[in-house]
PDB file of N, CA and C in Angstrom:
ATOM      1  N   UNK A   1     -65.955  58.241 -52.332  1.00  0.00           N
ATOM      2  CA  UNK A   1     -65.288  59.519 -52.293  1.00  0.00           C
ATOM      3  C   UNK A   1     -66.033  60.478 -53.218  1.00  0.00           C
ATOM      4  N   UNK A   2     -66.288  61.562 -53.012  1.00  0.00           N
ATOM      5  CA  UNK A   2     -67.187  62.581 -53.705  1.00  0.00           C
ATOM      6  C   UNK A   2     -66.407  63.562 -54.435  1.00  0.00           C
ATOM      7  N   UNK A   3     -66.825  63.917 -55.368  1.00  0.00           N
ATOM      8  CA  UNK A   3     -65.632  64.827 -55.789  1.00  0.00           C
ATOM      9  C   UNK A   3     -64.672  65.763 -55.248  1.00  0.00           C
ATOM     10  N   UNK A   4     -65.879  66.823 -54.069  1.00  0.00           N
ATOM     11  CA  UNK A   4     -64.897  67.621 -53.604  1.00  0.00           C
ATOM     12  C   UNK A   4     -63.861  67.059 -52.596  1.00  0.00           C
ATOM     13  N   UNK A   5     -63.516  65.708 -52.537  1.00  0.00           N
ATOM     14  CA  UNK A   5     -62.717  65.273 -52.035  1.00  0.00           C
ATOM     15  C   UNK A   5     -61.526  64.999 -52.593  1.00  0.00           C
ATOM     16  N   UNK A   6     -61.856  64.442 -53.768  1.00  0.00           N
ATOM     17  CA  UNK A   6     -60.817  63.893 -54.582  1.00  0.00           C
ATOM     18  C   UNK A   6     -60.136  65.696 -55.100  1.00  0.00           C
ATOM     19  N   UNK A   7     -61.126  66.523 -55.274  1.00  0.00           N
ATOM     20  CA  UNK A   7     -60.295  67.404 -55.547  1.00  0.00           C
ATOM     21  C   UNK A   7     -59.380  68.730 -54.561  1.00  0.00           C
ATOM     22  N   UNK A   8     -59.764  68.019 -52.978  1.00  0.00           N
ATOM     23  CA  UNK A   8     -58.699  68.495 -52.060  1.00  0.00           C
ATOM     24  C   UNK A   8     -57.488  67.882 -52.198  1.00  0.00           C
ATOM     25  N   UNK A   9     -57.839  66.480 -52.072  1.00  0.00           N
ATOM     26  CA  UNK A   9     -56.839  65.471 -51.991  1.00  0.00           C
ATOM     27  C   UNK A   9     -55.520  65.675 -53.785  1.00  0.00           C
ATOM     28  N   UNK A  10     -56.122  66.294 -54.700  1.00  0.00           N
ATOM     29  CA  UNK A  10     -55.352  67.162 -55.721  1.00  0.00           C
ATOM     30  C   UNK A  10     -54.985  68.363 -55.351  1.00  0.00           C
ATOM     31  N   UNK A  11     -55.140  69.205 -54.145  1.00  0.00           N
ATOM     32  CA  UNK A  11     -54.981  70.425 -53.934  1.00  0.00           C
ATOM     33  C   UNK A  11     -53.702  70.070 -53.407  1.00  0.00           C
ATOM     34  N   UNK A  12     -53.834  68.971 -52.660  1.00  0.00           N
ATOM     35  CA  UNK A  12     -52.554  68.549 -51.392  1.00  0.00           C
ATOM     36  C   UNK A  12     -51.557  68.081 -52.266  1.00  0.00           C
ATOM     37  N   UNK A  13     -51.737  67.688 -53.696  1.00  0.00           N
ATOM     38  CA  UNK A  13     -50.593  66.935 -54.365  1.00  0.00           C
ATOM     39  C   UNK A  13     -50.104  68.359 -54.699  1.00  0.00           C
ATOM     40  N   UNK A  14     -51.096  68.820 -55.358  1.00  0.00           N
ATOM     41  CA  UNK A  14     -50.924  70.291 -55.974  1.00  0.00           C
ATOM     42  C   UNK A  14     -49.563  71.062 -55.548  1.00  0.00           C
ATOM     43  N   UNK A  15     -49.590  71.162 -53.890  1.00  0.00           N
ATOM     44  CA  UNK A  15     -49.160  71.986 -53.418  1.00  0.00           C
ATOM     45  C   UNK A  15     -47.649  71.295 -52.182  1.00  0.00           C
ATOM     46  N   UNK A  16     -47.717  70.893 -52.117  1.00  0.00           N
ATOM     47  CA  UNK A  16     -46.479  69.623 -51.274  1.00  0.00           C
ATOM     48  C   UNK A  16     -46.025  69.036 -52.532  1.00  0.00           C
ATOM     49  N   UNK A  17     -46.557  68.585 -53.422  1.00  0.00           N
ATOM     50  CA  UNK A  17     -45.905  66.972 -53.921  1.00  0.00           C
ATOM     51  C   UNK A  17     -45.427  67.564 -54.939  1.00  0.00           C
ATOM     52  N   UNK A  18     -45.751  68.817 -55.809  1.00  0.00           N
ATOM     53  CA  UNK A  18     -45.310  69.465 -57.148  1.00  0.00           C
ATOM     54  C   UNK A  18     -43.990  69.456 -57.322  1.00  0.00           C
ATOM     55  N   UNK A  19     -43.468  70.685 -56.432  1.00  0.00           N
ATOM     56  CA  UNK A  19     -41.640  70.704 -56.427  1.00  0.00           C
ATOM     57  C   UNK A  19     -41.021  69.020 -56.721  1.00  0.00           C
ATOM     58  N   UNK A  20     -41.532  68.095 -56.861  1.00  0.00           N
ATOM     59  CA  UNK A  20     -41.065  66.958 -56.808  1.00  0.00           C
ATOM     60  C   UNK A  20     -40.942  66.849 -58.171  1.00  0.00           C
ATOM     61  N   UNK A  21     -42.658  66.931 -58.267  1.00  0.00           N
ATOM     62  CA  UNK A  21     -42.603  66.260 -59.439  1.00  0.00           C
ATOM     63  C   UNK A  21     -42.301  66.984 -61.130  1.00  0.00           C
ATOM     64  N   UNK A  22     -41.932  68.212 -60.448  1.00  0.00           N
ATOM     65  CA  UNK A  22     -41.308  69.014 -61.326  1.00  0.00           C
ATOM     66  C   UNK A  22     -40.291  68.690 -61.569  1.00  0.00           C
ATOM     67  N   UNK A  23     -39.120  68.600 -60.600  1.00  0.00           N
ATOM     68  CA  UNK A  23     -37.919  68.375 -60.323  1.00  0.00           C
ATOM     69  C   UNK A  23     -37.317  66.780 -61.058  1.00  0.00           C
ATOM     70  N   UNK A  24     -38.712  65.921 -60.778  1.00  0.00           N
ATOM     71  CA  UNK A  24     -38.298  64.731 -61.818  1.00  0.00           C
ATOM     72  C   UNK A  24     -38.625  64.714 -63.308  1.00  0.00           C
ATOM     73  N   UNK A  25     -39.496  65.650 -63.506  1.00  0.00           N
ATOM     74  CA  UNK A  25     -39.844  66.382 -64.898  1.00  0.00           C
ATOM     75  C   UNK A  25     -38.692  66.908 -65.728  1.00  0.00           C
ATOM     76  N   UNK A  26     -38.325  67.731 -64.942  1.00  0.00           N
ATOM     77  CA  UNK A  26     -36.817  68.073 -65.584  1.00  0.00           C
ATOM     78  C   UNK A  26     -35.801  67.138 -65.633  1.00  0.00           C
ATOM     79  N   UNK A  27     -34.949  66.416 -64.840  1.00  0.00           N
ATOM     80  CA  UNK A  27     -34.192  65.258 -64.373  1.00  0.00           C
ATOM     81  C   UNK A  27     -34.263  64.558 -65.595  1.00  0.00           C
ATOM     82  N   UNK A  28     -35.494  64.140 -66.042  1.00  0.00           N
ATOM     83  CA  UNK A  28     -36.104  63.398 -67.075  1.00  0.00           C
ATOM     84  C   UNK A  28     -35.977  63.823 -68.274  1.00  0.00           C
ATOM     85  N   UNK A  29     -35.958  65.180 -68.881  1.00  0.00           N
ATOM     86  CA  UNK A  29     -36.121  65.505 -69.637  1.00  0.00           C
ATOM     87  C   UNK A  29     -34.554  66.022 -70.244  1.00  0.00           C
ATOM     88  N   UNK A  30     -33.633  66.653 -69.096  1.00  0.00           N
ATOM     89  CA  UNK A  30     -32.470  66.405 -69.401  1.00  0.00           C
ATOM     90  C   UNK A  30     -31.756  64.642 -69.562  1.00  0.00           C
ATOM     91  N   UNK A  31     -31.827  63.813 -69.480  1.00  0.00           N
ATOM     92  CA  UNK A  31     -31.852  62.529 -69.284  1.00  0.00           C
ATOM     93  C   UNK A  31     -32.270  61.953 -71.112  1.00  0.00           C
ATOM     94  N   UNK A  32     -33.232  62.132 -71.298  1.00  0.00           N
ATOM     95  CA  UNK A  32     -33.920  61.869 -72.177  1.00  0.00           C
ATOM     96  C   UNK A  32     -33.022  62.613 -73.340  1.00  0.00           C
ATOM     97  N   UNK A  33     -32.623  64.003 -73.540  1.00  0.00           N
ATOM     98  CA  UNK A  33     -31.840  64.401 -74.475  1.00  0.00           C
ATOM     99  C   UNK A  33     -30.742  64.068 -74.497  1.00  0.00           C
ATOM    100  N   UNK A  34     -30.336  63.473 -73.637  1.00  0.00           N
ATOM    101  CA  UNK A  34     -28.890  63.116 -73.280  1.00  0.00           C
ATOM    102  C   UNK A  34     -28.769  61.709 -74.382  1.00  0.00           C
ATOM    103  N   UNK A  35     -30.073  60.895 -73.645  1.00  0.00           N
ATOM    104  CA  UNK A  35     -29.922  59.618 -74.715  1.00  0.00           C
ATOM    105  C   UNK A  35     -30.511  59.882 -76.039  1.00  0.00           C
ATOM    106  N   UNK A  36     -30.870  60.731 -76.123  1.00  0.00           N
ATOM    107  CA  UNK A  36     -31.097  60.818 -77.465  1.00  0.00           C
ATOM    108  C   UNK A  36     -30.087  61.230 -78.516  1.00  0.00           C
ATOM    109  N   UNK A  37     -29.432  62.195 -78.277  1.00  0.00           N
ATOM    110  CA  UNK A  37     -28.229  62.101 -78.896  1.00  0.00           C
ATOM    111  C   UNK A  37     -27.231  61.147 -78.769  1.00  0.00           C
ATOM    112  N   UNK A  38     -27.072  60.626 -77.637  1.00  0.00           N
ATOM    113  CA  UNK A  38     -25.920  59.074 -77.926  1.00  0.00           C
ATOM    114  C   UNK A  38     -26.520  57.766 -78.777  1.00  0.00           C
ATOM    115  N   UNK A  39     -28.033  57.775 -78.737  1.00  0.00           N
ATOM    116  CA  UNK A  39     -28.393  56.358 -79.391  1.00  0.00           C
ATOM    117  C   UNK A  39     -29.087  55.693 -78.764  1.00  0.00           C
ATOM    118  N   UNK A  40     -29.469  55.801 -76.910  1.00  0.00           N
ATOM    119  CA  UNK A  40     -29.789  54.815 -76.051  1.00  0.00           C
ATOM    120  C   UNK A  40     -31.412  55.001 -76.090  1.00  0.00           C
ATOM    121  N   UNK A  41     -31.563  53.662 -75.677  1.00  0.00           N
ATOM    122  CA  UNK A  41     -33.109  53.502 -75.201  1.00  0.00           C
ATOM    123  C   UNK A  41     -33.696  54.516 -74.275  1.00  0.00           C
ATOM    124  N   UNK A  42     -34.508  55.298 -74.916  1.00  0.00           N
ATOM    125  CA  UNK A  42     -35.654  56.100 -74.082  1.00  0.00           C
ATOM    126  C   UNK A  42     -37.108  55.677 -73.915  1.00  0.00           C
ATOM    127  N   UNK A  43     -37.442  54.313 -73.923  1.00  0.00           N
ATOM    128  CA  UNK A  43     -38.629  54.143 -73.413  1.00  0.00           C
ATOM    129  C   UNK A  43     -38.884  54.754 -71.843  1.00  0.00           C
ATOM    130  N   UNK A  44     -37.937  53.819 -70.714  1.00  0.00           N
ATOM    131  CA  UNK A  44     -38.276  54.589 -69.369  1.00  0.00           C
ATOM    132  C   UNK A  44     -38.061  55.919 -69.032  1.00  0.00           C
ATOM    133  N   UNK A  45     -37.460  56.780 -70.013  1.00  0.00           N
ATOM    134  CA  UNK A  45     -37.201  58.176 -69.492  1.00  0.00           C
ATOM    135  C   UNK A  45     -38.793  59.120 -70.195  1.00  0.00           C
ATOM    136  N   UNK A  46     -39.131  58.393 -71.312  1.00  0.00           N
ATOM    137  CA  UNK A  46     -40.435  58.766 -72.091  1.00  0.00           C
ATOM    138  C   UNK A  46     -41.812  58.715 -70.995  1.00  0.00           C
ATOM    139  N   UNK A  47     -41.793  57.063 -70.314  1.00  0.00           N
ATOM    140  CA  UNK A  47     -42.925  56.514 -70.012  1.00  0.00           C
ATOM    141  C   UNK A  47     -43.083  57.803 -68.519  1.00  0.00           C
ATOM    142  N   UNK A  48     -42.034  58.039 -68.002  1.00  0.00           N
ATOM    143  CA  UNK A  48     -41.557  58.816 -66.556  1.00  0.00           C
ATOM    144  C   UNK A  48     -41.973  60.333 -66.642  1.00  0.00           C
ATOM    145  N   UNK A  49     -41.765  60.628 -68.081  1.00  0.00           N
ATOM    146  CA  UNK A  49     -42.013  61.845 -68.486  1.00  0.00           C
ATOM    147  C   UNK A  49     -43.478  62.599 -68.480  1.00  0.00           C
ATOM    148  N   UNK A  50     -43.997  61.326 -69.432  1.00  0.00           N
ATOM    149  CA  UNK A  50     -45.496  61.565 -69.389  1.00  0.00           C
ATOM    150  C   UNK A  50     -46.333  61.341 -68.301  1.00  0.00           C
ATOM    151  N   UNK A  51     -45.690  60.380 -67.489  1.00  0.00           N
ATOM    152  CA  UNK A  51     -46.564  60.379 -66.242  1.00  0.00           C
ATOM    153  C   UNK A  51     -46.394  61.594 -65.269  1.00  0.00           C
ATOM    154  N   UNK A  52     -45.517  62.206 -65.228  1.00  0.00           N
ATOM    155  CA  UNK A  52     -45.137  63.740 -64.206  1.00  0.00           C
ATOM    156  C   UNK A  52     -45.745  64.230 -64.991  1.00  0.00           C
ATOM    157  N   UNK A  53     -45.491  64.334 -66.471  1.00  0.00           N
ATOM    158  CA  UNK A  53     -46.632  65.801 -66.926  1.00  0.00           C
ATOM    159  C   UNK A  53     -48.332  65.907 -66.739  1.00  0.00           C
ATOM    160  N   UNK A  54     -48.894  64.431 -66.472  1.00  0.00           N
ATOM    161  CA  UNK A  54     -50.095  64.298 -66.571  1.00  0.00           C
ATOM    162  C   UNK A  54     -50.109  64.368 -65.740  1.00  0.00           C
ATOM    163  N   UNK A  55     -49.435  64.295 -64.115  1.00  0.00           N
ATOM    164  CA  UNK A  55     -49.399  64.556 -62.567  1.00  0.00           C
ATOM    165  C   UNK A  55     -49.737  66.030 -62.486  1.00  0.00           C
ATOM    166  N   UNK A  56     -48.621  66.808 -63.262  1.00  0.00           N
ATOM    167  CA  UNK A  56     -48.711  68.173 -63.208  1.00  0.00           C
ATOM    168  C   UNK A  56     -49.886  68.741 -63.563  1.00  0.00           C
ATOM    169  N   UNK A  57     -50.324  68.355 -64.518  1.00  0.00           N
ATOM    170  CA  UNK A  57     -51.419  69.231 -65.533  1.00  0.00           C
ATOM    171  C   UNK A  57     -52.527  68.662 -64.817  1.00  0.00           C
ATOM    172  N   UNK A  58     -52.938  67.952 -64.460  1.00  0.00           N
ATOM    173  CA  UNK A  58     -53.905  67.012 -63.502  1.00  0.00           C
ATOM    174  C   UNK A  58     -54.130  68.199 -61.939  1.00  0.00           C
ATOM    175  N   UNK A  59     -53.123  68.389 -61.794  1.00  0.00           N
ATOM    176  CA  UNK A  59     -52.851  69.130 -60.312  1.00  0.00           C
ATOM    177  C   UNK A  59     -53.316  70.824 -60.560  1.00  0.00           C
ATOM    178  N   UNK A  60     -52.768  70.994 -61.481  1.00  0.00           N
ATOM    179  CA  UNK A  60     -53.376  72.297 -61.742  1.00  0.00           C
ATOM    180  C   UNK A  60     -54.520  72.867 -62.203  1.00  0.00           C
ATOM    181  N   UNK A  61     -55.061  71.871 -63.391  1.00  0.00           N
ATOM    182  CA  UNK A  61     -56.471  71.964 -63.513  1.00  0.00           C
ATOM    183  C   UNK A  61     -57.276  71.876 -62.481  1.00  0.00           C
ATOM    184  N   UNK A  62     -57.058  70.623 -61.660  1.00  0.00           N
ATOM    185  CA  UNK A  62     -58.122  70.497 -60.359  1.00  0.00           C
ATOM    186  C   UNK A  62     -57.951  71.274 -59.012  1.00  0.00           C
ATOM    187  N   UNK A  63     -56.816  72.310 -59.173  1.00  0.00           N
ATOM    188  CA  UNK A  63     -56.860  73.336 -58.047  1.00  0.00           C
ATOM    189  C   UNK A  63     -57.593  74.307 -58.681  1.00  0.00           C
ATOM    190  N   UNK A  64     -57.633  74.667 -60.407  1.00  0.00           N
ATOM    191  CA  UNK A  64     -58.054  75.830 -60.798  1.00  0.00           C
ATOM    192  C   UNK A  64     -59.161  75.772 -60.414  1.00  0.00           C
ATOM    193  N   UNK A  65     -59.849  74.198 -60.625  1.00  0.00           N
ATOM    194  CA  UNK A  65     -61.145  74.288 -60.752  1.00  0.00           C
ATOM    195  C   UNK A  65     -62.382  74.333 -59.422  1.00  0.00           C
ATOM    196  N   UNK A  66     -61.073  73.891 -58.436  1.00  0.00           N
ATOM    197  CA  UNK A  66     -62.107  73.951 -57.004  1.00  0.00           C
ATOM    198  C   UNK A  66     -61.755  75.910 -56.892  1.00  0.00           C
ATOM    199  N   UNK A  67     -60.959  76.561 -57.320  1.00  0.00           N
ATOM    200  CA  UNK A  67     -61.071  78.354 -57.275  1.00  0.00           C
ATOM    201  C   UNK A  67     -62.001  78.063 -58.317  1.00  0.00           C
ATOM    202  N   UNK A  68     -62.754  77.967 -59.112  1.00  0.00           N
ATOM    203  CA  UNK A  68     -63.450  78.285 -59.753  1.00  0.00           C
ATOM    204  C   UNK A  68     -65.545  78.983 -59.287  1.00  0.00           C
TER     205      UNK A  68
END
């Protein structure tokens, strides 16, 4: 796979798959404050978190960069 592939194939997450993974970004992040003030384990709401944000930021850099 050559780059400008891999970075369509980020254009397509970019642009379809985002609203998602926004939507579990937030979900998560309300979730996460929730247990944080009662006391509960936030490893899986942490591990969930960082993986959508690095989805996100991943998606946007590599659309900026094929407009570039």
């Amino acid at each position: 796979m050559s780059i400008e592939q891999g970075l369509k194939i980020m254009e397509w997450v970019a642009f379809y798959l985002m609203p998602f993974f926004c939507i579990v970004f937030v979900l998560n992040c309300v979730s996460l404050a929730k247990k944080i003030r009662i006391g509960e384990n936030t490893a899986k709401n942490t591990i969930w978190i960082t993986i959508t944000f690095l989805l996100i930021i991943y998606s946007i850099m590599s659309v900026a960069a094929m407009n570039y």
